[in-house]
C-alpha atoms as a PDB file:
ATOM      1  CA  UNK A   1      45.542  32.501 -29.035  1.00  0.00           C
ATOM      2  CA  UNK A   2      46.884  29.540 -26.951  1.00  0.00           C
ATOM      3  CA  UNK A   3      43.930  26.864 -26.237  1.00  0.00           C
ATOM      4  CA  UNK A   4      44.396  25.984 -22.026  1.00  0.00           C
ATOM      5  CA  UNK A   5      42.924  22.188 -22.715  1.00  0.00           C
ATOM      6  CA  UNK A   6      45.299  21.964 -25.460  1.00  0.00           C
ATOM      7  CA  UNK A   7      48.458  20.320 -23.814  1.00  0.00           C
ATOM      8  CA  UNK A   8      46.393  18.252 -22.022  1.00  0.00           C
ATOM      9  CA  UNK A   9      44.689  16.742 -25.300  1.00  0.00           C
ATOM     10  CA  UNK A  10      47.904  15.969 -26.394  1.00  0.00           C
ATOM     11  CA  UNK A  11      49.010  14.281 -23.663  1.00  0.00           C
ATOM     12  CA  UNK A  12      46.296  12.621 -23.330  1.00  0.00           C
ATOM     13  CA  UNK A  13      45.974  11.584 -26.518  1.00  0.00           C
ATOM     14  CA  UNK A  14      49.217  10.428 -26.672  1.00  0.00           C
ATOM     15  CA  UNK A  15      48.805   8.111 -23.296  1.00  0.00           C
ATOM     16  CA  UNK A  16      45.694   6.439 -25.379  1.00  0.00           C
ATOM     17  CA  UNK A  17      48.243   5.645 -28.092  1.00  0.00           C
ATOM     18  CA  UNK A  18      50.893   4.771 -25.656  1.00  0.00           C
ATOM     19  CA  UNK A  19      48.616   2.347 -24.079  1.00  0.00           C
ATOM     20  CA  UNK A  20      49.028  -1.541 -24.867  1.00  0.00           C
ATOM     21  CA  UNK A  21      45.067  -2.333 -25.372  1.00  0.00           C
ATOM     22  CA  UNK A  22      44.958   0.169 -27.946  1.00  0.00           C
ATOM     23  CA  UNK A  23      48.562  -0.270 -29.829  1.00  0.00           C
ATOM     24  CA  UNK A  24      47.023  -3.378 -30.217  1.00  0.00           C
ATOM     25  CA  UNK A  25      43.897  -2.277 -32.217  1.00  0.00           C
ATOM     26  CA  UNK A  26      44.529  -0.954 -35.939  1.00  0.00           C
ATOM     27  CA  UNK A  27      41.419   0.828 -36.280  1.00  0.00           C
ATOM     28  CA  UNK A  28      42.044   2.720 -33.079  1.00  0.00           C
ATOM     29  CA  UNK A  29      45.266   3.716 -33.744  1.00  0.00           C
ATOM     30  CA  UNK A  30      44.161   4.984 -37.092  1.00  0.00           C
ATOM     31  CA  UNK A  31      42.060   7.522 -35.048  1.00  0.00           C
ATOM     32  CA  UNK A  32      45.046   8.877 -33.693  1.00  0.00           C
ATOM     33  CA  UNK A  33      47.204   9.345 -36.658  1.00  0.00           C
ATOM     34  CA  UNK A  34      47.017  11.786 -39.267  1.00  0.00           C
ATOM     35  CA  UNK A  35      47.009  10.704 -42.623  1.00  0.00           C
ATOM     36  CA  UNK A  36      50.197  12.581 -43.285  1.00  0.00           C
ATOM     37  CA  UNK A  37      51.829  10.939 -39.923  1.00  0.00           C
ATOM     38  CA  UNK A  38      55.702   9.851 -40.246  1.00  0.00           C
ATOM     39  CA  UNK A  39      57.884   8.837 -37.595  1.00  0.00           C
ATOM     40  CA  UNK A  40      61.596   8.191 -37.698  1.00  0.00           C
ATOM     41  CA  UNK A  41      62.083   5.499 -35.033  1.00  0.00           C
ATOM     42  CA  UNK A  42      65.027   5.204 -32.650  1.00  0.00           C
ATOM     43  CA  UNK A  43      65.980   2.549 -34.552  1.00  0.00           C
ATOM     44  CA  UNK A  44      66.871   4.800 -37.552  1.00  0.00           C
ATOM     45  CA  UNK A  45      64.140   3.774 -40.009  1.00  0.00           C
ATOM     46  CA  UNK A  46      61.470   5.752 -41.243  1.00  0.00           C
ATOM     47  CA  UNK A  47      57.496   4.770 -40.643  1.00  0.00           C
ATOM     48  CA  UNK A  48      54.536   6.214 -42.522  1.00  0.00           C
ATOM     49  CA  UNK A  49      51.228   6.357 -41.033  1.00  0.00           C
ATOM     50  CA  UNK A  50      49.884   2.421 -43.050  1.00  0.00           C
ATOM     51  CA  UNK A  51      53.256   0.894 -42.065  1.00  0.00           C
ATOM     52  CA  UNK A  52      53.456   2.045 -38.288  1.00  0.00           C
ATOM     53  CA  UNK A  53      49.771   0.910 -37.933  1.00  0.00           C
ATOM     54  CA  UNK A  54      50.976  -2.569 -39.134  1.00  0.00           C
ATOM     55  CA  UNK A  55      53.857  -2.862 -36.535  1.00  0.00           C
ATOM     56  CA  UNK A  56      52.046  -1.698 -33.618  1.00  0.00           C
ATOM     57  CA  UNK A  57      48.816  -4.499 -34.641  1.00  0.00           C
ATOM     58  CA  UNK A  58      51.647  -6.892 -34.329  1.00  0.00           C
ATOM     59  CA  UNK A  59      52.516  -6.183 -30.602  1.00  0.00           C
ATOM     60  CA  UNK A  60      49.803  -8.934 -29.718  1.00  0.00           C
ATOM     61  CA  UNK A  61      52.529 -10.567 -27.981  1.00  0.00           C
ATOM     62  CA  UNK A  62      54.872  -8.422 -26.978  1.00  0.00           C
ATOM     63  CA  UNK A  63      53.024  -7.663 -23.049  1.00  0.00           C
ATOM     64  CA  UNK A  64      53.452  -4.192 -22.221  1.00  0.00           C
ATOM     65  CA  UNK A  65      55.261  -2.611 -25.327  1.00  0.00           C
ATOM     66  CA  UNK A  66      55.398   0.890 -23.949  1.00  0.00           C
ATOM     67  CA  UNK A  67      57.233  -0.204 -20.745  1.00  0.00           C
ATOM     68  CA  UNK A  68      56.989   3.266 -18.594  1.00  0.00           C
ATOM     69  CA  UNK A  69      56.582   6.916 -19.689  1.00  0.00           C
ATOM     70  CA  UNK A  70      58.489   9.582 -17.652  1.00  0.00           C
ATOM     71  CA  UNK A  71      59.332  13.064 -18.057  1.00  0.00           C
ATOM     72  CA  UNK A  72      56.636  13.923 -20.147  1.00  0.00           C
ATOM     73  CA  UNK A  73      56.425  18.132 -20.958  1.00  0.00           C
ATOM     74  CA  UNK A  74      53.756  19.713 -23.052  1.00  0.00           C
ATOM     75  CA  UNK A  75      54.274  23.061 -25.225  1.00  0.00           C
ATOM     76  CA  UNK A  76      51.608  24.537 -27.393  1.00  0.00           C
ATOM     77  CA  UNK A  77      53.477  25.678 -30.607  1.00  0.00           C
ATOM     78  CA  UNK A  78      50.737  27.067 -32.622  1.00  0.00           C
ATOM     79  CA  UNK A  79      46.480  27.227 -32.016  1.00  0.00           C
ATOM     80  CA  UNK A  80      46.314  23.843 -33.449  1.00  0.00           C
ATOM     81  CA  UNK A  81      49.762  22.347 -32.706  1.00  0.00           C
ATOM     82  CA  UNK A  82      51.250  20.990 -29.590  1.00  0.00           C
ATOM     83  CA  UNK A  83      54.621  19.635 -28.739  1.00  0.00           C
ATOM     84  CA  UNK A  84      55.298  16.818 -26.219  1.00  0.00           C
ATOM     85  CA  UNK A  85      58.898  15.211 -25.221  1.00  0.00           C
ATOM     86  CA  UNK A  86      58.849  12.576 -22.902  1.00  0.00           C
ATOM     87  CA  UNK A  87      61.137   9.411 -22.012  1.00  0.00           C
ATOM     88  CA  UNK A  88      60.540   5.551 -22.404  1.00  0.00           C
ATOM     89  CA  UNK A  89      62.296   2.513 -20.953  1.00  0.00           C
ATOM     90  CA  UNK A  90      61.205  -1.151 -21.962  1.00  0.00           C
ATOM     91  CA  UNK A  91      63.097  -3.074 -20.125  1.00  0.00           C
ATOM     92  CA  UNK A  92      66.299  -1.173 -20.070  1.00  0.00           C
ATOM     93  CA  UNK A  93      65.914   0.448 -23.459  1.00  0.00           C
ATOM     94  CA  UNK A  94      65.713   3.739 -22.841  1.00  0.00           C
ATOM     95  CA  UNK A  95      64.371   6.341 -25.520  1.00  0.00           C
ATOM     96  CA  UNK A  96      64.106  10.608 -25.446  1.00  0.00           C
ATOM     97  CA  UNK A  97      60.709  10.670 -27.670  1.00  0.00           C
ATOM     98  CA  UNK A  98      59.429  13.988 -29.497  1.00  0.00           C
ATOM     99  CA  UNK A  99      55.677  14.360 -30.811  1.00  0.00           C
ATOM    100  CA  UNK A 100      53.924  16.666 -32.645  1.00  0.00           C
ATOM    101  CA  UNK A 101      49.940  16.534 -32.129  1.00  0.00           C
ATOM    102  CA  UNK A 102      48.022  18.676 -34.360  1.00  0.00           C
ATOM    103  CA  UNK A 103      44.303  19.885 -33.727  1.00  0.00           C
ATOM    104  CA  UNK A 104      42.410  18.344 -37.185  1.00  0.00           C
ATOM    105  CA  UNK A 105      38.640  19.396 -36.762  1.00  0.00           C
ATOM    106  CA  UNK A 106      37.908  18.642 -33.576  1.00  0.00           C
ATOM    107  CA  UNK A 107      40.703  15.448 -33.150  1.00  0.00           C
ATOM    108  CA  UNK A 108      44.163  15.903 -31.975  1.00  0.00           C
ATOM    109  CA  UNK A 109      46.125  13.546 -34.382  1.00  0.00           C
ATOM    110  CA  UNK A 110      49.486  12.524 -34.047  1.00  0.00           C
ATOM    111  CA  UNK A 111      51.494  14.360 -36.830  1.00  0.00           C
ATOM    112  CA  UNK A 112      54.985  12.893 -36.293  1.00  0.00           C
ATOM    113  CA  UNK A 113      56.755  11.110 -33.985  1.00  0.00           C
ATOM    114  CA  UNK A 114      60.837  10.691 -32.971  1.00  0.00           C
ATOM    115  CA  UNK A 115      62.278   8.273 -30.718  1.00  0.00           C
ATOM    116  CA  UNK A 116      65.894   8.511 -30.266  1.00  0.00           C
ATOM    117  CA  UNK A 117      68.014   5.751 -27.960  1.00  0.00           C
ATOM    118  CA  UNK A 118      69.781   6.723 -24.915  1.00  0.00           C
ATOM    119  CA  UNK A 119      72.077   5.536 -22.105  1.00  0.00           C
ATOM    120  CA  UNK A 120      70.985   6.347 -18.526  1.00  0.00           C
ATOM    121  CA  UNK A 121      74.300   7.140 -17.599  1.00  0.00           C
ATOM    122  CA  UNK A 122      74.789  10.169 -20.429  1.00  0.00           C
ATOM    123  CA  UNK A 123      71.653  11.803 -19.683  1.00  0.00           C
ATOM    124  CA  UNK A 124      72.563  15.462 -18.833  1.00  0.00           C
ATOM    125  CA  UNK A 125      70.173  18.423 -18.100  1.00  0.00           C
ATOM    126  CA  UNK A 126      66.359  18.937 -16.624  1.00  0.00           C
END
């Protein structure tokens, strides 16, 4: 049975952890990963759920880290499991990201996470 709020917890969800304020804030990103998160970042490396926590609490600086969101589509996979793609650009670097949000209780939690670089100019396809 597919869940009709359940896309839009993701993506909402997702915007919260997008957002600079909360990046920012270890304990509140904590509430949005699960304990089993990984992400392989478009820079090639590997992140578990302690380390990525880490990097983000250093952003103090950084301004707006997320730069702009855009294409963002939702698919519900599974009663508990939703799928989100969506692009990035920080000034000019450009990323096709890939989420998986799982339902834990009554949280969706961030499960893992894929950013992959990208050149305006190669970008084929709706």
């Amino acid at each position: 049975m597919t869940d009709p709020y359940a896309a839009d917890a993701a993506i909402e969800a997702e915007l919260r952890l997008l957002d600079p304020e909360v990046r920012r804030s270890p304990q509140r990103v904590g509430e949005l990963l699960h304990p089993e998160f990984v992400e392989i970042g478009a820079s090639g490396r590997v992140w578990d759920r302690d380390a990525i926590i880490a990097l983000l609490a250093g952003e103090r600086d950084a301004g707006n880290p997320t730069g702009t969101v855009s294409r963002m589509k939702a698919v519900q996979l599974a009663p508990d499991t939703v799928h989100l793609t969506f692009d990035t650009d920080h000034n000019g670097r450009r990323a096709h990201r890939s989420s998986l949000w799982r339902r834990t209780g009554r949280d969706w939690l961030l499960y893992f996470h894929q950013g992959t670089l990208y050149d305006s100019n190669t970008v084929t396809g709706g």
